[in-house]
Protein backbone atom coordinates (compact mmCIF):
# COMPACT_ATOMS: atom_id res chain seq x y z
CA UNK A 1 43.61 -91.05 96.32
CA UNK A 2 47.14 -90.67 96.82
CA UNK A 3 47.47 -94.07 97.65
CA UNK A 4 46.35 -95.35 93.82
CA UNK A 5 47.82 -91.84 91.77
CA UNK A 6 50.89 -91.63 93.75
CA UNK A 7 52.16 -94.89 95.32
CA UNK A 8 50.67 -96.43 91.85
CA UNK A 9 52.99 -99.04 90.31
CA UNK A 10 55.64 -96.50 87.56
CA UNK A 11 55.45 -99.30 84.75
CA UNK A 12 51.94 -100.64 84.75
CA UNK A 13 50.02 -97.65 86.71
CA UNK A 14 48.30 -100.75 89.13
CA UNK A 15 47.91 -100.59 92.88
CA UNK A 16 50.36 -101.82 95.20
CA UNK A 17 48.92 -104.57 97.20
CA UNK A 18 50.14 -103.02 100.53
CA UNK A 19 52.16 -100.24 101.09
CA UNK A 20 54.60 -102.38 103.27
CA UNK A 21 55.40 -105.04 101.00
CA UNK A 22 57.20 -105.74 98.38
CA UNK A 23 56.88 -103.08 95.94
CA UNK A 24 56.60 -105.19 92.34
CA UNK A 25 53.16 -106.67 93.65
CA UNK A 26 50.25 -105.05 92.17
CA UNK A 27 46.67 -106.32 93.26
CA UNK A 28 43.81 -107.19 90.55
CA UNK A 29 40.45 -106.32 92.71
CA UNK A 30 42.67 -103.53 94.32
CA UNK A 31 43.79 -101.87 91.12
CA UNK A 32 39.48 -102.12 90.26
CA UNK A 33 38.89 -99.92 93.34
CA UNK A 34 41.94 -98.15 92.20
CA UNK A 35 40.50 -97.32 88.95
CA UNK A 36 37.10 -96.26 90.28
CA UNK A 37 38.65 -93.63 91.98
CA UNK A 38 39.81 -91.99 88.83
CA UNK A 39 36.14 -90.04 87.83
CA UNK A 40 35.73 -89.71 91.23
CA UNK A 41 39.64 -87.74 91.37
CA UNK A 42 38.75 -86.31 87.58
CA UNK A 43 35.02 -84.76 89.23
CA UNK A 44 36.98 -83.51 92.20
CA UNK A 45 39.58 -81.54 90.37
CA UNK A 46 42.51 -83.99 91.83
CA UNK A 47 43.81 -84.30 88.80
CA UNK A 48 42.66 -83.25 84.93
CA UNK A 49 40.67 -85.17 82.44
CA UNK A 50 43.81 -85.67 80.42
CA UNK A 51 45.95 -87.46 83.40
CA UNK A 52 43.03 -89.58 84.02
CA UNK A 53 42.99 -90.67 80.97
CA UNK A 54 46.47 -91.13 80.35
CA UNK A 55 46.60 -93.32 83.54
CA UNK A 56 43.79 -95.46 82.27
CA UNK A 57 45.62 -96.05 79.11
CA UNK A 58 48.93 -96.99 80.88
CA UNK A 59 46.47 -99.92 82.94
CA UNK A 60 44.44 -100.90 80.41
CA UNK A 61 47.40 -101.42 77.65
CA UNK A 62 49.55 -103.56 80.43
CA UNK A 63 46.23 -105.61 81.37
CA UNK A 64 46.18 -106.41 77.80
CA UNK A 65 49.17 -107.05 76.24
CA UNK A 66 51.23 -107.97 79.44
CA UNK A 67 49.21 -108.78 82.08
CA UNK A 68 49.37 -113.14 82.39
CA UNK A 69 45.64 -114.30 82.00
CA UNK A 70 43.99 -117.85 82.45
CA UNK A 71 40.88 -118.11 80.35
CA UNK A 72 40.61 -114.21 80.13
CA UNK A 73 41.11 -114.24 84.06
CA UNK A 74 43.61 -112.53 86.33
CA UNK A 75 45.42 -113.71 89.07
CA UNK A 76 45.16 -112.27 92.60
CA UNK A 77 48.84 -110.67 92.50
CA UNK A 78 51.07 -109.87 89.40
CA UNK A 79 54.51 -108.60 88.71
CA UNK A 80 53.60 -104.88 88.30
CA UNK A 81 56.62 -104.87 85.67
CA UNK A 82 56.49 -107.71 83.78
CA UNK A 83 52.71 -108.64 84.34
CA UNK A 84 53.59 -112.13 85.39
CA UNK A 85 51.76 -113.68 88.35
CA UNK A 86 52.70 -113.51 92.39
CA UNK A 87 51.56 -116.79 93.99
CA UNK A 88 49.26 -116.11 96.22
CA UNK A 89 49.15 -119.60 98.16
CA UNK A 90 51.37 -122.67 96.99
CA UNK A 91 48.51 -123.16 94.77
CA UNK A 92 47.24 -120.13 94.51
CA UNK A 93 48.95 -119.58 91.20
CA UNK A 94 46.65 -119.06 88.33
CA UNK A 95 43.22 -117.61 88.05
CA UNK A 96 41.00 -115.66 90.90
CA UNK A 97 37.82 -115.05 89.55
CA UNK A 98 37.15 -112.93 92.46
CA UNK A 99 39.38 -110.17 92.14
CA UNK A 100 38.58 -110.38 88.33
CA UNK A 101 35.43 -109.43 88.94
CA UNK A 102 36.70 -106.42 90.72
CA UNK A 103 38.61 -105.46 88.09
CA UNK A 104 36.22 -105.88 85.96
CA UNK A 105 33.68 -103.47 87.83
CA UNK A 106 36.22 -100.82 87.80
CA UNK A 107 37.12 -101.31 83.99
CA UNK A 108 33.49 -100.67 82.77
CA UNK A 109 33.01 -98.10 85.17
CA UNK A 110 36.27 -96.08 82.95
CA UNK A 111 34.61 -97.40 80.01
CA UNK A 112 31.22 -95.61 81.08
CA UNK A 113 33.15 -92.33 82.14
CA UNK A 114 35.43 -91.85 79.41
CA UNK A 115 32.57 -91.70 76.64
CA UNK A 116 34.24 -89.10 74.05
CA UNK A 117 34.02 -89.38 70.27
CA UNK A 118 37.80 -88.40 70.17
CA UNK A 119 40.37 -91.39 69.31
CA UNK A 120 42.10 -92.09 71.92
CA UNK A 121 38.76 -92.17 74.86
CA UNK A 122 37.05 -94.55 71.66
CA UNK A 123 40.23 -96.89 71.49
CA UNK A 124 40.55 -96.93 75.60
CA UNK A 125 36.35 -98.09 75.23
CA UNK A 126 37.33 -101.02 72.80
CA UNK A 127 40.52 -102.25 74.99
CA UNK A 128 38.60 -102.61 77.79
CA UNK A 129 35.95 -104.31 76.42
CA UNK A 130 38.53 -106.68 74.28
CA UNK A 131 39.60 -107.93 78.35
CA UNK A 132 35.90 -107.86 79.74
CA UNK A 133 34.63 -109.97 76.62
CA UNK A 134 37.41 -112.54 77.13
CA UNK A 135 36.63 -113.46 81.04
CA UNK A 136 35.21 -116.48 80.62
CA UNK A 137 32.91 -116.77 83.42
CA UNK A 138 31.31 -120.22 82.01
CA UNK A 139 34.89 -121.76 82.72
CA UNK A 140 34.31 -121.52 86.13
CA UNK A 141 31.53 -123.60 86.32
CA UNK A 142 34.06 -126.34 86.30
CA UNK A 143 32.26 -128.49 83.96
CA UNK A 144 28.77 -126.83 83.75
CA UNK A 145 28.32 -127.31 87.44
CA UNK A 146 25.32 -124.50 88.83
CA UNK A 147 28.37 -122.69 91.01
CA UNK A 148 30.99 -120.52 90.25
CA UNK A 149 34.77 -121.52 91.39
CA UNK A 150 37.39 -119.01 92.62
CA UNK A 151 40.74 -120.35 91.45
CA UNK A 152 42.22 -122.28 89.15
CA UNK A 153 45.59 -123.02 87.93
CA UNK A 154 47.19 -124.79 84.75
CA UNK A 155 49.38 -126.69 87.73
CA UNK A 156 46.55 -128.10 89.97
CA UNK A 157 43.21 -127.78 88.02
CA UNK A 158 40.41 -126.91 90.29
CA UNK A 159 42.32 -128.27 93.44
CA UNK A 160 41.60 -125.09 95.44
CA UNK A 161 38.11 -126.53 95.26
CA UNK A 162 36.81 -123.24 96.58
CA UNK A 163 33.08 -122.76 95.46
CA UNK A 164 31.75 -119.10 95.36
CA UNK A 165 28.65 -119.08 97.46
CA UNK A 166 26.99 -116.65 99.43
CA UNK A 167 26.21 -114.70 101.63
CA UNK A 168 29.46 -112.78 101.62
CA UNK A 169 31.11 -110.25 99.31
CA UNK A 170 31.36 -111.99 96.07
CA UNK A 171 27.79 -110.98 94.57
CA UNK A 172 29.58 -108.49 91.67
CA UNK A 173 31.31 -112.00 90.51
CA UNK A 174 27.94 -113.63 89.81
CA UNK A 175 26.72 -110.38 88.03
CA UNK A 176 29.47 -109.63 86.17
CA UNK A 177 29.13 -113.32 84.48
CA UNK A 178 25.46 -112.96 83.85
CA UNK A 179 26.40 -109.79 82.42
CA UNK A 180 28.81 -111.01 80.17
CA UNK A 181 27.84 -111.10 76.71
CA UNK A 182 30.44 -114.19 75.61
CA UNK A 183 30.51 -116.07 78.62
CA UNK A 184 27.45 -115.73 80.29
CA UNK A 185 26.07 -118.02 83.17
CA UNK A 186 22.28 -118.64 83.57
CA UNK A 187 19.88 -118.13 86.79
CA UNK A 188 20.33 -121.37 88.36
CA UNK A 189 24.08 -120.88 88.81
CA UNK A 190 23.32 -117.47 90.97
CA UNK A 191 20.07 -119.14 92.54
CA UNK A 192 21.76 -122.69 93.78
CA UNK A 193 25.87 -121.69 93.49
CA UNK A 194 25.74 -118.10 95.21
CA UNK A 195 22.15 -118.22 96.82
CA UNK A 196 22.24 -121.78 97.80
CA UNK A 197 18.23 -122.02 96.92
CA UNK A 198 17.84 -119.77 99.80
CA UNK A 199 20.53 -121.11 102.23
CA UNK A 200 22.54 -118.01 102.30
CA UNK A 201 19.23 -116.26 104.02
CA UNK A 202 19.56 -115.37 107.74
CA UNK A 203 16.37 -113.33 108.39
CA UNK A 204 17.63 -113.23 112.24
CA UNK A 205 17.79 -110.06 114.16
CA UNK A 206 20.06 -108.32 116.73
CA UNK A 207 19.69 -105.12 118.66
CA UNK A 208 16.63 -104.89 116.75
CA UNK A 209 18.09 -104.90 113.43
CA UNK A 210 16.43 -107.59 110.88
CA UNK A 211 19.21 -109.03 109.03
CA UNK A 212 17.88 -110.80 105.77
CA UNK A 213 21.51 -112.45 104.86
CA UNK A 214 24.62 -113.76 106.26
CA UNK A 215 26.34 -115.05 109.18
CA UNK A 216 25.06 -113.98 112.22
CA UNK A 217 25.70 -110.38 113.12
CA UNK A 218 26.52 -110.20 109.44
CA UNK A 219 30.27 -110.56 109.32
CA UNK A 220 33.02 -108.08 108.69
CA UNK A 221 31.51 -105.17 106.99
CA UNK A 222 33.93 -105.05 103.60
CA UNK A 223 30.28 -107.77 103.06
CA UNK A 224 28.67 -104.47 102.24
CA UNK A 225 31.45 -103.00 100.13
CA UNK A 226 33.27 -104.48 97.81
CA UNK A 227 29.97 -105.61 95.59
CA UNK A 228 28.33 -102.93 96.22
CA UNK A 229 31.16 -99.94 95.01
CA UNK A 230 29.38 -100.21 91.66
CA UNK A 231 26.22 -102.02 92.58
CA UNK A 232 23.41 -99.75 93.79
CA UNK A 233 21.51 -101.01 96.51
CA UNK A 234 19.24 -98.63 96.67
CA UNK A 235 15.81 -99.95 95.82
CA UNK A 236 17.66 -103.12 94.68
CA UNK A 237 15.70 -106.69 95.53
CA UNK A 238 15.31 -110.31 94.29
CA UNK A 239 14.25 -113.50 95.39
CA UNK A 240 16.71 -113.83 98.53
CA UNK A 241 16.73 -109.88 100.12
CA UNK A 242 16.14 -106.12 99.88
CA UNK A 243 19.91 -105.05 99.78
CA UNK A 244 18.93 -101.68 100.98
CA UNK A 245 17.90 -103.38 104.18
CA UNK A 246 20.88 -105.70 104.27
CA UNK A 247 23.60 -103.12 104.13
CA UNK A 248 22.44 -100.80 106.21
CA UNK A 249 21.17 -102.96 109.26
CA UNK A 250 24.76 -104.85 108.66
CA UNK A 251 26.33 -101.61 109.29
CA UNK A 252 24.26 -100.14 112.55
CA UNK A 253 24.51 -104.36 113.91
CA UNK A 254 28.56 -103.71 113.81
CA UNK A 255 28.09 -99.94 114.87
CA UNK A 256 25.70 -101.38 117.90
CA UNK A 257 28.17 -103.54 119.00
CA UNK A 258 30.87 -101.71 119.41
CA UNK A 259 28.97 -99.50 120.76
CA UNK A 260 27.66 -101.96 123.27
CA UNK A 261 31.15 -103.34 123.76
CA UNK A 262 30.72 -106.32 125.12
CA UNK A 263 34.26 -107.13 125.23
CA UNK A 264 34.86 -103.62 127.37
CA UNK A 265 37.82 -103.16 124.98
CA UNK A 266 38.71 -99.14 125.83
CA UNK A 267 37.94 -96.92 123.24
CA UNK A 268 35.26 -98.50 121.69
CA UNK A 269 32.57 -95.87 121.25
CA UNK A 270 29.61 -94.79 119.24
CA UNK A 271 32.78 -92.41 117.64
CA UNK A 272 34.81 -95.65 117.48
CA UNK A 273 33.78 -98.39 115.72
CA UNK A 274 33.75 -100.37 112.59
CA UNK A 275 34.42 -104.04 112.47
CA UNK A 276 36.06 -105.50 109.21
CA UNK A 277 39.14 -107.13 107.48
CA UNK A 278 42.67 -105.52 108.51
CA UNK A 279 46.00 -105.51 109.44
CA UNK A 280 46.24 -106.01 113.34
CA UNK A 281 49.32 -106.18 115.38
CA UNK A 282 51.20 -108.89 113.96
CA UNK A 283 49.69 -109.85 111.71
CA UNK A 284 45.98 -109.67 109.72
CA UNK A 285 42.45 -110.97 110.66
CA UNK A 286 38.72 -110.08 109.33
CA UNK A 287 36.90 -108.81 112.51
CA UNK A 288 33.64 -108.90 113.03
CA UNK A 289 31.26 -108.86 116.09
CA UNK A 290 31.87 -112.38 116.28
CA UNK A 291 35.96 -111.90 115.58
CA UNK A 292 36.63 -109.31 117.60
CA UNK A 293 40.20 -108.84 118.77
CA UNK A 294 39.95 -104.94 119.61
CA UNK A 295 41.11 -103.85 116.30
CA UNK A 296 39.18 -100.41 114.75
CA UNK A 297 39.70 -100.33 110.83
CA UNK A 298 38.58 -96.86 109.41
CA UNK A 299 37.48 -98.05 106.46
CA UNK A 300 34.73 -99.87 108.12
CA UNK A 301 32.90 -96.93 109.08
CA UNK A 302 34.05 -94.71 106.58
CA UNK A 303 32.73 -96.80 103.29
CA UNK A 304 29.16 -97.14 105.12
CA UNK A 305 28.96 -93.35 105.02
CA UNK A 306 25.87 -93.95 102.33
CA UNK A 307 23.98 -96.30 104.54
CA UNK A 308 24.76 -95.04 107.92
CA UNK A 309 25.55 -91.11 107.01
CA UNK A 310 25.27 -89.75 111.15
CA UNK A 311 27.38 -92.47 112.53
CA UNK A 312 29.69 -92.62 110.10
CA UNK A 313 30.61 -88.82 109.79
CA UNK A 314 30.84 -89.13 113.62
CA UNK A 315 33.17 -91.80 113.14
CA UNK A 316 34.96 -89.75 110.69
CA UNK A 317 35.63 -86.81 112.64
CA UNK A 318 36.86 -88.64 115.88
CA UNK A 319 39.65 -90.54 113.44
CA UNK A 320 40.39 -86.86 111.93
CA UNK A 321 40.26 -84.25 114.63
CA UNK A 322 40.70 -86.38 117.99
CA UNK A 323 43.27 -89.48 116.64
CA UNK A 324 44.91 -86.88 114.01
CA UNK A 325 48.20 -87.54 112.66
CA UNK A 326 48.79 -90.95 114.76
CA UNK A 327 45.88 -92.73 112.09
CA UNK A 328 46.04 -89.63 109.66
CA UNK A 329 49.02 -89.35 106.76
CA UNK A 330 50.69 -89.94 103.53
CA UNK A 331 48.01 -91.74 101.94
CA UNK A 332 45.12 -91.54 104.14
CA UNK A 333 43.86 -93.23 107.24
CA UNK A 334 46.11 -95.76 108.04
CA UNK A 335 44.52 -99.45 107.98
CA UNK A 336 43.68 -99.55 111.33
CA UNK A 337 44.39 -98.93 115.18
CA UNK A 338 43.80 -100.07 119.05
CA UNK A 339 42.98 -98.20 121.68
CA UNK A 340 43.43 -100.91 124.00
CA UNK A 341 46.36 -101.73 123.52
CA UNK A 342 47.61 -98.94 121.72
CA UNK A 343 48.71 -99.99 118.50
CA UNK A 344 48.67 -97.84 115.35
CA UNK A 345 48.99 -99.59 112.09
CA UNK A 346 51.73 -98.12 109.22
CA UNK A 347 50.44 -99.73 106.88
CA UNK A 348 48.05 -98.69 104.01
CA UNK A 349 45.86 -101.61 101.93
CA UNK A 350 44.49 -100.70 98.37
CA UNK A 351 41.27 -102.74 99.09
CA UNK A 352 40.48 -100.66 102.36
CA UNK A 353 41.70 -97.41 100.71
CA UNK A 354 39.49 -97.74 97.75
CA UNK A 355 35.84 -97.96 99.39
CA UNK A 356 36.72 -95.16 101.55
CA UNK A 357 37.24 -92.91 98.51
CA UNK A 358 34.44 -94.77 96.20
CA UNK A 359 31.62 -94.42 98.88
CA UNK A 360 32.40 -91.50 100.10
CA UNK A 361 30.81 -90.25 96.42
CA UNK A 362 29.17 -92.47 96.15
CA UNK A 363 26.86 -90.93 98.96
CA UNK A 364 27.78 -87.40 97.73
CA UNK A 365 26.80 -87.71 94.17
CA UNK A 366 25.94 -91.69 93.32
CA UNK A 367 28.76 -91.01 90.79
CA UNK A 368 30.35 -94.65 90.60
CA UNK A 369 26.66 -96.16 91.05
CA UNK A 370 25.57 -94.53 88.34
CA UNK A 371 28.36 -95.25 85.87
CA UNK A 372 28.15 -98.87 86.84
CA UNK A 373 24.86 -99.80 86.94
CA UNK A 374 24.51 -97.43 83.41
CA UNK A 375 25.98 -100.43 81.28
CA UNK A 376 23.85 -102.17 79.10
CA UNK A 377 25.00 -105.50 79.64
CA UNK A 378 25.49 -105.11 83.41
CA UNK A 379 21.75 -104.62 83.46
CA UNK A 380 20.78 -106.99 81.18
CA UNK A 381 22.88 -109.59 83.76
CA UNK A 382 20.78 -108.49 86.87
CA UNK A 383 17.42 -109.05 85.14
CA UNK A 384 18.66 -112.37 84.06
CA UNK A 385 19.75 -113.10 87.77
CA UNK A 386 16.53 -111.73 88.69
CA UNK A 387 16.99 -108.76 90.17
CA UNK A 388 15.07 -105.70 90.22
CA UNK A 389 15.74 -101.87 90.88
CA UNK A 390 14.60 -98.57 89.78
CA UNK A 391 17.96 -98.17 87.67
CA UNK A 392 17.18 -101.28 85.42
């Protein structure tokens, strides 16, 4: 938590991208983890009611007034002083509706949590949904096409060309614009952009695990995070998958294989493991059973903790009480490590800080789940995509 309350940008109250980067970049999707771990902080007794609160308002006032938007979208990285945007890529420069939609997750989860009468928590309620009404998720249809784009810029247009489509970890962005009540997208762009009519089904198996979507062995495992810090996928189905099913056998696939260690890369374990985006030694790569260059990132195991509770508390405790202080410090678990070739990352990252925090009460109390999936129109959005779960 540290990480967001203390290393949090002094002017706008965002997250940091990295912690060994520049320090005027703030992160959009980040700063929505960032946010979500403000309850969970406020529950905990990290820090009062009040300070939450007063946080919030610092982030949501600077997302409003100062923060540069392009069609109610946010770019990937801003100035976390003036609000203006940090390239990401040459082109790179305008809107990313991806880490939008994280932002927006985290914004309606504070406007679900903060739910006084009093001024101030009513006026915090109708700023954030002044920025969540004014996405406009239709935009990115680029011209009414049935898929959702990730970038675009008032430079080059739509020349990222990147279509959203699944399976990977960009389901909240197809929710969040069937949710939206000004903007809204229909079915068919879920069912042919994201779902591909069924393309983005795997239905394979390995080490006995059925895996309905996805690459084979599933991918890095932030697949079964980032959508799903808000997103319950408990009991949750449609057309394409039980997501239950999909996030847990994605989790023991990644925890079987390093387990298995096929690559005999020392220190993998059934205590060490966890396969996912990270920092690596010089440089940064999104491991996976397929991509695996020896690299251990704790937030892998440590944000399954709800689907895979005994392997990832074992996990857990190896990184605490056997690594220690050479993973353990300021701000957390550092981003990641080798064994192999002993390497210990300095670094911390707000998007693999976040989950850890986010799931870990998640699978204590279903706090986030349940302020997320409590708003109106984020149901509404999942029935219309065609979704179905006890919570809608």
């Amino acid at each position: 938590f540290k990480y967001f309350w203390d290393f949090g940008h002094p002017v706008s109250g965002l997250a940091r991208e990295r912690s060994n980067a520049t320090p005027e970049t703030v992160t959009s999707g980040g700063s929505g983890f960032g946010i979500m771990t403000i309850p969970v902080a406020i529950n905990r007794n990290f820090i009062t009611r009040a300070a939450g609160l007063q946080r919030m308002q610092t982030i949501v006032s600077f997302l409003k007034n100062k923060a540069q938007k392009f069609h109610g979208a946010f770019p990937h990285w801003l100035n976390g002083t003036t609000g203006v945007t940090v390239p990401f890529s040459a082109m790179d420069n305008g809107a990313d509706l991806v880490e939008t939609s994280y932002l927006m997750a985290g914004l309606l989860t504070a406007r679900q949590y903060f739910n006084g009468a009093d001024a101030v928590e009513t006026t915090l309620r109708e700023d954030i949904n002044s920025i969540w009404k004014a996405v406009e998720w239709n935009w990115f249809r680029s011209n009414n096409q049935n898929v959702l784009y990730w970038h675009w810029s008032a430079n080059y247009g739509w020349q990222m060309n990147m279509r959203i489509q699944g399976w990977n970890e960009c389901l909240i962005t197809y929710i969040l614009g069937a949710s939206s009540t000004t903007f809204g997208i229909p079915q068919a762009v879920y069912k042919e952009g994201f779902a591909r009519n069924g393309a983005m089904q795997n239905n394979g198996n390995y080490y006995g695990y059925p895996l309905p979507l996805g690459p084979a062995y599933g991918g890095p495992l932030f697949f079964s995070h980032y959508s799903f810090l808000g997103v319950d996928p408990r009991g949750l189905t449609d057309a394409y998958a039980d997501y239950a099913l999909q996030v847990k056998n994605h989790t023991l696939i990644n925890f079987t294989y390093c387990k298995t260690n096929p690559k005999r890369y020392f220190g993998y374990s059934d205590s060490v493991w966890g396969l996912t985006a990270s920092d690596i030694k010089n440089g940064y790569h999104a491991s996976s059973p397929t991509a695996d260059l020896g690299f251990i990132a704790p937030t892998a195991a440590l944000s399954s903790l709800p689907y895979t509770p005994a392997e990832s508390m074992q996990a857990l405790k190896f990184f605490y009480y056997v690594l220690g202080d050479r993973i353990w410090k300021e701000y957390g678990f550092v981003d990641a490590f080798s064994l192999d070739d002993p390497w210990f990352a300095e670094s911390y990252l707000a998007i693999d800080q976040g989950p850890i925090m986010i799931m870990i009460e998640n699978h204590r109390s279903n706090l986030i789940w349940n302020l997320f999936t409590s708003c109106p129109e984020v149901k509404a959005g999942m029935k219309v995509l065609g979704f179905s779960a006890p919570y809608l």
